[in-house]
N, C-alpha and C. Protein backbone atom coordinates (compact mmCIF):
# COMPACT_ATOMS: atom_id res chain seq x y z
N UNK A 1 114.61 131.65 57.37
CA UNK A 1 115.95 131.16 57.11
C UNK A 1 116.76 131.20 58.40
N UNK A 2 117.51 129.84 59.01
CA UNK A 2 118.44 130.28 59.90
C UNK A 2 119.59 130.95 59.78
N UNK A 3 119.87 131.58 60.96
CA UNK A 3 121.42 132.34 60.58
C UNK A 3 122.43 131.38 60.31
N UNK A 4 123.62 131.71 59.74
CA UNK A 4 124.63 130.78 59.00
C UNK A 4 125.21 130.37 60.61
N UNK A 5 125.91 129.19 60.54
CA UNK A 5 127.11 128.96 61.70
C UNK A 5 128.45 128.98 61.40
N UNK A 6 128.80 129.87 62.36
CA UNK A 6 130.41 129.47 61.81
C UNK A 6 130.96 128.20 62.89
N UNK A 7 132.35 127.75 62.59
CA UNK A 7 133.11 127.02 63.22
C UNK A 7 134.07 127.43 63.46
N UNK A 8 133.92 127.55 65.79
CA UNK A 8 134.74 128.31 66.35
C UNK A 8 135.64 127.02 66.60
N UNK A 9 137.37 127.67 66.10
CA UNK A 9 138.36 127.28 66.13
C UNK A 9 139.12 127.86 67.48
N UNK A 10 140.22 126.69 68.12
CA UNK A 10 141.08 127.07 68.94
C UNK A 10 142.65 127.95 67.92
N UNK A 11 143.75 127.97 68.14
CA UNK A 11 144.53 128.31 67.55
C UNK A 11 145.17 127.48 66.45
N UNK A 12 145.36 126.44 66.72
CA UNK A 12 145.45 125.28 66.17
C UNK A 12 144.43 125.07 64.90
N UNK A 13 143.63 125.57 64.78
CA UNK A 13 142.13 125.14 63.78
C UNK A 13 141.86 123.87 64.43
N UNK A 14 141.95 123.76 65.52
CA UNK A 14 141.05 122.41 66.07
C UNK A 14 139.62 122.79 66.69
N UNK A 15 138.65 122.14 66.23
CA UNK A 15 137.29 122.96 66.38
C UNK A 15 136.77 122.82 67.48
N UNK A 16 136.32 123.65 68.44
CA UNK A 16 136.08 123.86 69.77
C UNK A 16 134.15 123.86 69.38
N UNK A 17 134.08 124.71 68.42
CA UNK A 17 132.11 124.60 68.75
C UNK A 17 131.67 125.43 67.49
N UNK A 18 130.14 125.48 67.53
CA UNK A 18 130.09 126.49 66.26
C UNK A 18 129.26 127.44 67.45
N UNK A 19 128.68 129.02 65.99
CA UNK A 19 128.15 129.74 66.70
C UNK A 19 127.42 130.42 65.61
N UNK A 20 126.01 131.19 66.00
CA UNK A 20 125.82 131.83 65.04
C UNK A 20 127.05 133.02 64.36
N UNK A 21 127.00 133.28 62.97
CA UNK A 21 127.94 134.24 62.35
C UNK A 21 127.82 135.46 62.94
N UNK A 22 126.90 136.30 62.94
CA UNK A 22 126.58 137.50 63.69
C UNK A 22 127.03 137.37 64.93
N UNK A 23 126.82 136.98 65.85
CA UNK A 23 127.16 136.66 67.48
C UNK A 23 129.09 136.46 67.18
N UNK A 24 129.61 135.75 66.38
CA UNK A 24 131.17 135.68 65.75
C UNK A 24 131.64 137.03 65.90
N UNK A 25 131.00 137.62 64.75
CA UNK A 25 131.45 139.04 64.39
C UNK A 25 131.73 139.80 65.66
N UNK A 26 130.24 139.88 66.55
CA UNK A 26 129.80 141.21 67.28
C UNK A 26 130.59 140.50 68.50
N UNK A 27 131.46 139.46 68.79
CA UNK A 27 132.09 138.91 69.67
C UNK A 27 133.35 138.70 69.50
N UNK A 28 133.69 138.97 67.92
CA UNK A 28 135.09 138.89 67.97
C UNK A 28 135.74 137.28 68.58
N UNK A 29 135.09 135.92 68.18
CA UNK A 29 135.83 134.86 68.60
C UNK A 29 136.25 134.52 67.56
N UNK A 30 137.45 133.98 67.62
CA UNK A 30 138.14 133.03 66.48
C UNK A 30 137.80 131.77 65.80
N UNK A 31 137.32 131.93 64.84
CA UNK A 31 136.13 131.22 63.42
C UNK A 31 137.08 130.67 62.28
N UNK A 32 136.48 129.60 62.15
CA UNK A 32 137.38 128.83 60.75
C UNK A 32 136.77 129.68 59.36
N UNK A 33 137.77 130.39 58.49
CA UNK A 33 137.37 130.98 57.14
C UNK A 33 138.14 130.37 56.18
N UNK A 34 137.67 130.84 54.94
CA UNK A 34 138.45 130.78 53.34
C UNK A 34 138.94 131.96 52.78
N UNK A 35 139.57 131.90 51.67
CA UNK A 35 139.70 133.19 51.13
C UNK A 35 140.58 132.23 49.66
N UNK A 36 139.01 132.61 48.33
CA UNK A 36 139.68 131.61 47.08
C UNK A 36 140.44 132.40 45.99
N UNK A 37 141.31 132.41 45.30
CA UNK A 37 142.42 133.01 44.31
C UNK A 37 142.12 132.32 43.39
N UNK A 38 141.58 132.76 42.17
CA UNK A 38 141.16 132.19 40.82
C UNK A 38 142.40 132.94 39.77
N UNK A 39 143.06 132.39 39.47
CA UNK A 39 144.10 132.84 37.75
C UNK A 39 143.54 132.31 37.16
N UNK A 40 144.14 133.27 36.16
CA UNK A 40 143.83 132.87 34.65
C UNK A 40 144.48 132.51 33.98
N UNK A 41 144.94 132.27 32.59
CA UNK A 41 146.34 131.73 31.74
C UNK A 41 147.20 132.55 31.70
N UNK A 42 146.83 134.17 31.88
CA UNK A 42 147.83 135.10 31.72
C UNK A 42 148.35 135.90 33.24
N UNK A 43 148.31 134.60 34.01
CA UNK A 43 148.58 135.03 35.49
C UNK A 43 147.92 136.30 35.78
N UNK A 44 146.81 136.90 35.70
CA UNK A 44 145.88 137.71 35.98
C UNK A 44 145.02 136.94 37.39
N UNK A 45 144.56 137.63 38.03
CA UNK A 45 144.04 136.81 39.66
C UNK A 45 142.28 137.82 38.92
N UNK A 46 141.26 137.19 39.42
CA UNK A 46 140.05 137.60 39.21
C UNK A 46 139.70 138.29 40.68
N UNK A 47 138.84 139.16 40.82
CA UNK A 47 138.97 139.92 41.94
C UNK A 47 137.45 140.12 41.87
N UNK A 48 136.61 140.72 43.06
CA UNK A 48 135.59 140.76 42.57
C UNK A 48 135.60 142.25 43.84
N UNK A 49 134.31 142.79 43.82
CA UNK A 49 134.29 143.76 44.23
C UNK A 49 132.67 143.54 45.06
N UNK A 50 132.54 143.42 46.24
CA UNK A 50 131.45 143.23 47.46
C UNK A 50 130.52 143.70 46.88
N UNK A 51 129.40 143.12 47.19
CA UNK A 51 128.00 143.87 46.81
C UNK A 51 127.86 145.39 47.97
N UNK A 52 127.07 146.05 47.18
CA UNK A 52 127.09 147.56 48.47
C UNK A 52 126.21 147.27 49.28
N UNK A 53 125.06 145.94 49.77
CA UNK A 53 124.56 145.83 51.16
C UNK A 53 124.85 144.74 51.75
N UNK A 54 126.35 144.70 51.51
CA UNK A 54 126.82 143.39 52.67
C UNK A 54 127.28 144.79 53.54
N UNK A 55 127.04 143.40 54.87
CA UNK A 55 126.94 144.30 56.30
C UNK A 55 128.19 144.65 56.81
N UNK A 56 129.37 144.25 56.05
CA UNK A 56 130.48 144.79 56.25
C UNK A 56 131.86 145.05 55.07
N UNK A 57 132.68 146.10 54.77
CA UNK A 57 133.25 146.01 53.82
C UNK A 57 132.94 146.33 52.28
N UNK A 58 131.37 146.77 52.14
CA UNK A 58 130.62 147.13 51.20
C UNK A 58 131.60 147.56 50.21
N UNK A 59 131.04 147.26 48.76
CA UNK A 59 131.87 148.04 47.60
C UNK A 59 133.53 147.56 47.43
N UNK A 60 133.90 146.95 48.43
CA UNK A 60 135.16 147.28 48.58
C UNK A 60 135.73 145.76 47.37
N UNK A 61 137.06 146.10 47.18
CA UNK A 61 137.63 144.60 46.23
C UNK A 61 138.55 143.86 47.13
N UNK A 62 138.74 142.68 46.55
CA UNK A 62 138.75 141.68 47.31
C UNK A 62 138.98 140.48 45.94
N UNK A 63 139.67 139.28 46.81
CA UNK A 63 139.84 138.16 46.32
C UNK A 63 138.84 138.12 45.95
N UNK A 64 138.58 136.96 44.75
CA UNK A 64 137.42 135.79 44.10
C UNK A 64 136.59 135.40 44.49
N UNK A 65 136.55 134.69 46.24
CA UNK A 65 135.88 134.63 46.84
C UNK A 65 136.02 134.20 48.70
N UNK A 66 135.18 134.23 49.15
CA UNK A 66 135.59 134.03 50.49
C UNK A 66 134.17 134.21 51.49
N UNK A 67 134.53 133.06 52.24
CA UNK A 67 133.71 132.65 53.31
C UNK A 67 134.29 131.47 54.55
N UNK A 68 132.77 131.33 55.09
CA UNK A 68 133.20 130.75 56.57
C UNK A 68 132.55 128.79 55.42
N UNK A 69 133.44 128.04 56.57
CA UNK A 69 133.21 126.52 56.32
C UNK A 69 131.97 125.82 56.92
N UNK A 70 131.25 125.62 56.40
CA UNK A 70 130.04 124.61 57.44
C UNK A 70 130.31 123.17 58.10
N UNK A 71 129.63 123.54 58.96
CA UNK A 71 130.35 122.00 60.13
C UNK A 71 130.27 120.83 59.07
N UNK A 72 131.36 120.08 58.86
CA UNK A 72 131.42 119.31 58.70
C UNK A 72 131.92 119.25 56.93
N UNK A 73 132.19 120.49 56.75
CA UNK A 73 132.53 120.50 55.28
C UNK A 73 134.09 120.84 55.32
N UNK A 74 134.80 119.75 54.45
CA UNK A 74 136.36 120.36 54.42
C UNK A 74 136.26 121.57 53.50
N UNK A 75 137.95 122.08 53.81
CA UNK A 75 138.41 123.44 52.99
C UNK A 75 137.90 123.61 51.23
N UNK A 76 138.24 122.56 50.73
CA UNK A 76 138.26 122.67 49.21
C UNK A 76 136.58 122.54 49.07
N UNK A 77 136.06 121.60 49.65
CA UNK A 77 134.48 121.74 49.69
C UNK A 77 133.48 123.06 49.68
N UNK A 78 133.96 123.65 50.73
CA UNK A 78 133.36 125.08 50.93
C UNK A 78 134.07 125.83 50.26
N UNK A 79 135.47 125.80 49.47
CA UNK A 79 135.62 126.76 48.58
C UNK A 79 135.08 126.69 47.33
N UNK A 80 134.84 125.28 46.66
CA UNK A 80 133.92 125.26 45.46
C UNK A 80 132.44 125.69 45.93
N UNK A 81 132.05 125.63 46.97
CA UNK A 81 130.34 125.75 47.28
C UNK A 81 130.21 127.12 47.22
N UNK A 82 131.25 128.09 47.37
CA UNK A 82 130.95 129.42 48.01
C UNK A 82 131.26 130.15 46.55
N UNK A 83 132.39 129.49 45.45
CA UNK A 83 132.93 129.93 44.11
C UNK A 83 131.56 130.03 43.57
N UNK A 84 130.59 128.65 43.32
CA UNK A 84 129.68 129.11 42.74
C UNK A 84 128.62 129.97 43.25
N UNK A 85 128.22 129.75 44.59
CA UNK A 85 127.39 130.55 44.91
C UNK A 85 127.41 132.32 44.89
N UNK A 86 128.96 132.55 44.55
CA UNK A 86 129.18 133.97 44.32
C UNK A 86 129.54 134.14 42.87
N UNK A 87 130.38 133.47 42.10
CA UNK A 87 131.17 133.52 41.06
C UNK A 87 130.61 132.81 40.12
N UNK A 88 129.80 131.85 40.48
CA UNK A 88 128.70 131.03 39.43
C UNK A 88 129.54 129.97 38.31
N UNK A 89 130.89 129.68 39.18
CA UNK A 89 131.53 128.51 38.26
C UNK A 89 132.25 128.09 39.50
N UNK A 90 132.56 126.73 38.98
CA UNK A 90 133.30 125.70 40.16
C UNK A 90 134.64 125.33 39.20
N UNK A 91 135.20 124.94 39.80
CA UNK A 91 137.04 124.91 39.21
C UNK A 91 138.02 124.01 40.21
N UNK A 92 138.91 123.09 40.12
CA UNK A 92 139.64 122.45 41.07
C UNK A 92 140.45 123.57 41.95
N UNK A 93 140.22 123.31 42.96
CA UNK A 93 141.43 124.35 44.26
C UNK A 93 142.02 123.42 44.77
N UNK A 94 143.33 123.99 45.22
CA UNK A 94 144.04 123.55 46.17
C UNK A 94 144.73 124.59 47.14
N UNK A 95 145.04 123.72 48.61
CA UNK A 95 145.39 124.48 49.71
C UNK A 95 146.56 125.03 49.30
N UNK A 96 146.62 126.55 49.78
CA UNK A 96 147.59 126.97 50.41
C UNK A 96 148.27 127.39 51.37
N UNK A 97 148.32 128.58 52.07
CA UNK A 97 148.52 128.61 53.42
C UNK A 97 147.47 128.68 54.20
N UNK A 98 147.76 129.06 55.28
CA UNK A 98 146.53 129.67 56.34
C UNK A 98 147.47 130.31 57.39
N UNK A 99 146.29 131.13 58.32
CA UNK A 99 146.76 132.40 58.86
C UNK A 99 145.49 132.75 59.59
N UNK A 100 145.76 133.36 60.88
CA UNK A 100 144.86 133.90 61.89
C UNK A 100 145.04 135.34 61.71
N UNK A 101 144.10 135.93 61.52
CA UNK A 101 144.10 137.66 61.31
C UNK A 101 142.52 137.96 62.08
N UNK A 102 143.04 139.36 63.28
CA UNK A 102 141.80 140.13 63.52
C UNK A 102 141.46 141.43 63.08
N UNK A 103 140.20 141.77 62.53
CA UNK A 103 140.30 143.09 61.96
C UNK A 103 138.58 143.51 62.27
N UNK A 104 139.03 144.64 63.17
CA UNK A 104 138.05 145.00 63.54
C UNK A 104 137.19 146.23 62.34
N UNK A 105 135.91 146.51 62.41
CA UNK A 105 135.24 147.10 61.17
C UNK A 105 134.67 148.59 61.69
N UNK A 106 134.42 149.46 61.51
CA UNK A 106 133.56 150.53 61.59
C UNK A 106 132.00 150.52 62.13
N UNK A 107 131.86 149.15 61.94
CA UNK A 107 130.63 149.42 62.32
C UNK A 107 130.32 148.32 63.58
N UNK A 108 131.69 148.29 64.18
CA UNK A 108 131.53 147.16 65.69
C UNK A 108 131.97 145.94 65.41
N UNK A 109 131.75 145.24 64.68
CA UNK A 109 131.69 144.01 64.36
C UNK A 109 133.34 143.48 64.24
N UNK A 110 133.74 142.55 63.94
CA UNK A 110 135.44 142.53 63.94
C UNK A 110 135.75 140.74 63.44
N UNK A 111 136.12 140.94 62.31
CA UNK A 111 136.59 139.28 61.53
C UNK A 111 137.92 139.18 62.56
N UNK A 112 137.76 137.73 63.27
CA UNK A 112 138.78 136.89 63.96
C UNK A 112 138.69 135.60 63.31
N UNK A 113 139.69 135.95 62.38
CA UNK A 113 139.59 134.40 61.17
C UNK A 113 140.27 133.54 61.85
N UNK A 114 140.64 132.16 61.25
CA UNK A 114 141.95 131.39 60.69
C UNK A 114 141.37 130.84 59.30
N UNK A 115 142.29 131.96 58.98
CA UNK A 115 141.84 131.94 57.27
C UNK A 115 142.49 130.99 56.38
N UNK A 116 142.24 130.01 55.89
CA UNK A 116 142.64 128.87 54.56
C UNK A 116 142.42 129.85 53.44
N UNK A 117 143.61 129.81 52.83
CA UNK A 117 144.07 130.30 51.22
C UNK A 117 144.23 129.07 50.47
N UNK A 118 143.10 129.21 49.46
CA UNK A 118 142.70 128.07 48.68
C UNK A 118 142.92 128.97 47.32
N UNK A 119 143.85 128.38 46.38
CA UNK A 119 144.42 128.86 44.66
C UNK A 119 143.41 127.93 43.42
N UNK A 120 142.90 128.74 42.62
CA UNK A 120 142.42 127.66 41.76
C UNK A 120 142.98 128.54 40.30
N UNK A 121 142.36 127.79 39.29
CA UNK A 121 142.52 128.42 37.73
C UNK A 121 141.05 128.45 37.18
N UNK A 122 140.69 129.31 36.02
CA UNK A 122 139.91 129.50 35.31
C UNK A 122 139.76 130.29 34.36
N UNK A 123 139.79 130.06 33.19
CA UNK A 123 139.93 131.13 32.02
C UNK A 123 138.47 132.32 31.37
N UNK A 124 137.54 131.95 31.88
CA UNK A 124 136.25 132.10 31.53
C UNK A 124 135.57 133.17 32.53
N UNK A 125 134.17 133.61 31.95
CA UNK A 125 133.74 134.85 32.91
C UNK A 125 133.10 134.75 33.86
N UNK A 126 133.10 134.95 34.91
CA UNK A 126 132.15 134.52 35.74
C UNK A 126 130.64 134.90 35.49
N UNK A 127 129.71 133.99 36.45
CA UNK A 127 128.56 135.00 36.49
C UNK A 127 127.87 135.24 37.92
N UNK A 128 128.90 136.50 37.68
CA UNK A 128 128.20 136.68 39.22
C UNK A 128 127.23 136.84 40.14
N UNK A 129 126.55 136.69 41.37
CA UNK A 129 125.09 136.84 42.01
C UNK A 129 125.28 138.54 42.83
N UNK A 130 124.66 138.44 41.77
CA UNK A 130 124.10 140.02 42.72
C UNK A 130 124.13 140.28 44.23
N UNK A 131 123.76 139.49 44.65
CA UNK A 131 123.78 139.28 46.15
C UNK A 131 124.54 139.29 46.70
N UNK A 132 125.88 139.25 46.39
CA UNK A 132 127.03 139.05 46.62
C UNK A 132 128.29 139.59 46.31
N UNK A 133 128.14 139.71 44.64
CA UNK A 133 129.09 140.52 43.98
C UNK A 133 128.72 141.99 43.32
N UNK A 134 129.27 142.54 43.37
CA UNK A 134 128.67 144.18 42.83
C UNK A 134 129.64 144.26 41.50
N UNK A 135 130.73 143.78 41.23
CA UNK A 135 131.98 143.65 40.02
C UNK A 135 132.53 142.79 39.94
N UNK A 136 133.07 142.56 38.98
CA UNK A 136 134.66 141.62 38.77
C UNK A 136 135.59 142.02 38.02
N UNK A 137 136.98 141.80 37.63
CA UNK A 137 138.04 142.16 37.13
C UNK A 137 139.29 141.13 37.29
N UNK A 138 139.57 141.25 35.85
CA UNK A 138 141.17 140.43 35.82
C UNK A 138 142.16 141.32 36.34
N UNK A 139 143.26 141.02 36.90
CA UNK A 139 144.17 142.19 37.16
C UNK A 139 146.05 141.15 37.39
N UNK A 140 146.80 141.56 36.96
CA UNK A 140 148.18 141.26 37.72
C UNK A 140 148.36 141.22 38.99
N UNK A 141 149.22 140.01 39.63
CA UNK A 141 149.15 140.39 41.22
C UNK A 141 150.20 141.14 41.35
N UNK A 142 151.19 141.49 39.96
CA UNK A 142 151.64 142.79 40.67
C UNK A 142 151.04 144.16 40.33
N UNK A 143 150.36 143.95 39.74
CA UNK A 143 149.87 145.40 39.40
C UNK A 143 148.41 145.78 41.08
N UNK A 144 147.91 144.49 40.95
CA UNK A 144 146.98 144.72 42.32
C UNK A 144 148.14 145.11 43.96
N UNK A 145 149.36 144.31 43.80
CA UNK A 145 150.15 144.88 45.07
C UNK A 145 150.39 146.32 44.47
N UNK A 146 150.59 146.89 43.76
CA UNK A 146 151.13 148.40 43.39
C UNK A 146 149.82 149.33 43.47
N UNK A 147 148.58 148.38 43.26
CA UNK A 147 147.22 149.28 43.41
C UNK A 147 146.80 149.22 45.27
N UNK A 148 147.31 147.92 45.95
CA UNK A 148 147.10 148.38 46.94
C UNK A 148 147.83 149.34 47.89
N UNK A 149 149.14 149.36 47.46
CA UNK A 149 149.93 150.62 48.26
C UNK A 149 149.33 151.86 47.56
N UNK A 150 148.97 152.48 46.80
CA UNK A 150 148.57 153.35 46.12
C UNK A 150 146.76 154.41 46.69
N UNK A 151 146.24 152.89 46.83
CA UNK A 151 144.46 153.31 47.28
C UNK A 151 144.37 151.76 48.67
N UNK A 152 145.05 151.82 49.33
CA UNK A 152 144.77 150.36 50.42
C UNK A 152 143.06 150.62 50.97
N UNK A 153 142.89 151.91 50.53
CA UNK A 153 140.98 151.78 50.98
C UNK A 153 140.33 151.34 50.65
N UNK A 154 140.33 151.04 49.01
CA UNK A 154 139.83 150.31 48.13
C UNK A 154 139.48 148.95 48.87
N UNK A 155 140.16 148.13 49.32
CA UNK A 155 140.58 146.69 49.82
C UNK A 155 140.39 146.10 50.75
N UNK A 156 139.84 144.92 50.75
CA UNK A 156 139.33 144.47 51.94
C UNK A 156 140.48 144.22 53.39
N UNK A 157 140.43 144.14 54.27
CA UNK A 157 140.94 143.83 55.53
C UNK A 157 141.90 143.03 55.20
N UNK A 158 141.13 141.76 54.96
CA UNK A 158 141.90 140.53 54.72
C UNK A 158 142.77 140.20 53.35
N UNK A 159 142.41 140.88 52.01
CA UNK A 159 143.15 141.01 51.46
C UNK A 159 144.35 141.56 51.88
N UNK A 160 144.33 143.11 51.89
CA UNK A 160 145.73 142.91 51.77
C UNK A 160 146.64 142.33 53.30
N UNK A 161 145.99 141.99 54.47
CA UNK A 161 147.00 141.27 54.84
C UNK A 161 147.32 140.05 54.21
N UNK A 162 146.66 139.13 53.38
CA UNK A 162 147.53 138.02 52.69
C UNK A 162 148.51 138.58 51.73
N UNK A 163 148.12 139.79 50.87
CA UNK A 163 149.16 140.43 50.02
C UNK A 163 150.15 140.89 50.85
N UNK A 164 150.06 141.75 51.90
CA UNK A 164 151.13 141.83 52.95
C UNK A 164 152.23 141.05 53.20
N UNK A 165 151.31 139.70 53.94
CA UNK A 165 152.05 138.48 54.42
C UNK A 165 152.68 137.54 53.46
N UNK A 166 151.83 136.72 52.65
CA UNK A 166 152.06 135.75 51.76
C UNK A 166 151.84 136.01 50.45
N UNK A 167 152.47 137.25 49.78
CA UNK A 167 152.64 137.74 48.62
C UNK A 167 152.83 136.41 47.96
N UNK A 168 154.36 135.81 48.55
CA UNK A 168 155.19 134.85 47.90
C UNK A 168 154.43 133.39 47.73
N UNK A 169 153.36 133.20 48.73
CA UNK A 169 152.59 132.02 48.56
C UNK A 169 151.31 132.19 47.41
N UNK A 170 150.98 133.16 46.98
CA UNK A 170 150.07 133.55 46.11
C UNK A 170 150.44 133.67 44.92
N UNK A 171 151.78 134.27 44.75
CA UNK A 171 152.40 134.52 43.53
C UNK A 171 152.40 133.37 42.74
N UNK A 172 151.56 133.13 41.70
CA UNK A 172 152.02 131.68 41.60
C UNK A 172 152.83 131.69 39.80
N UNK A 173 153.30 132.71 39.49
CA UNK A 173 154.09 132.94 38.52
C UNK A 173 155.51 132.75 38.86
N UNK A 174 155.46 132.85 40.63
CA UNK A 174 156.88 131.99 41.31
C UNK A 174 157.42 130.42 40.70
N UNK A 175 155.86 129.50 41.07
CA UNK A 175 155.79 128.66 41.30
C UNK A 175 156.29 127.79 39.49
């Protein structure tokens, strides 16, 4: 199997080149990502919780889903490709913000996103791949902002800086 590529972005998200993912990480260059938000009817956000032998972030919870884009695939593309391949259902998304965040890991390695926040809906259970997901859970996004000030260890990197940052763009009980 080849290693995945990501697509190295300038600041702009204008794409400069790809690279293997590993070589990304252990280099810390700035890579085009996702990060998908699934509700439900009762404004509950689905959350899933990392499988325990991903190589970074293990166990930990986290948005619905999230990954890097393949050359040549737009945002909403790779967020349905990556929904099922983790979450095992596909659902309409649409964009929301985006955001450059670096967060370096424990074990060397360090996510230098520009992360696309892609919102979808779905009422139904997932089925998740082992490989990928270790849990899932419905939850409030305010009850998940009150769980992340409470246990922020629990939580991935990148979560809560979008809960941090763009509470208000996620909230979609705003909207």
């Amino acid at each position: 199997m080849t290693e995945e590529l990501v697509i190295l972005v300038n600041e702009n998200d204008e794409q400069i080149g790809t690279m293997p993912k590993m070589e990304a990480h252990e280099n810390a260059v700035l890579h085009r990502a996702f990060s998908v938000f699934i509700f439900n009817d009762n404004n509950e956000l689905m959350l899933q919780q990392r499988a325990k032998h991903k190589y970074h972030s293990p166990l930990l919870w986290t948005n619905t889903c999230c990954s890097h884009q393949r050359d040549g695939e737009s945002n909403l593309e790779a967020g349905k490709r990556r929904l099922m391949e983790e979450m095992g259902f596909v659902t309409d998304l649409k964009e929301s913000i985006s955001f450059i965040y670096k967060a370096p890991f424990d074990n060397g390695l360090t996510e230098h996103e520009y992360d696309h926040v892609m919102i979808g809906h779905f009422n139904n259970e997932p089925i998740i791949n082992p490989d990928e997901v270790e849990s899932w859970k419905w939850m409030t996004i305010e009850a998940v902002k009150v769980d992340i000030e409470l246990h922020p260890e629990i939580y991935t990197a990148w979560f809560k800086i979008i809960f941090d940052k763009f509470y208000e763009h996620i909230n979609i009980s705003k909207s």
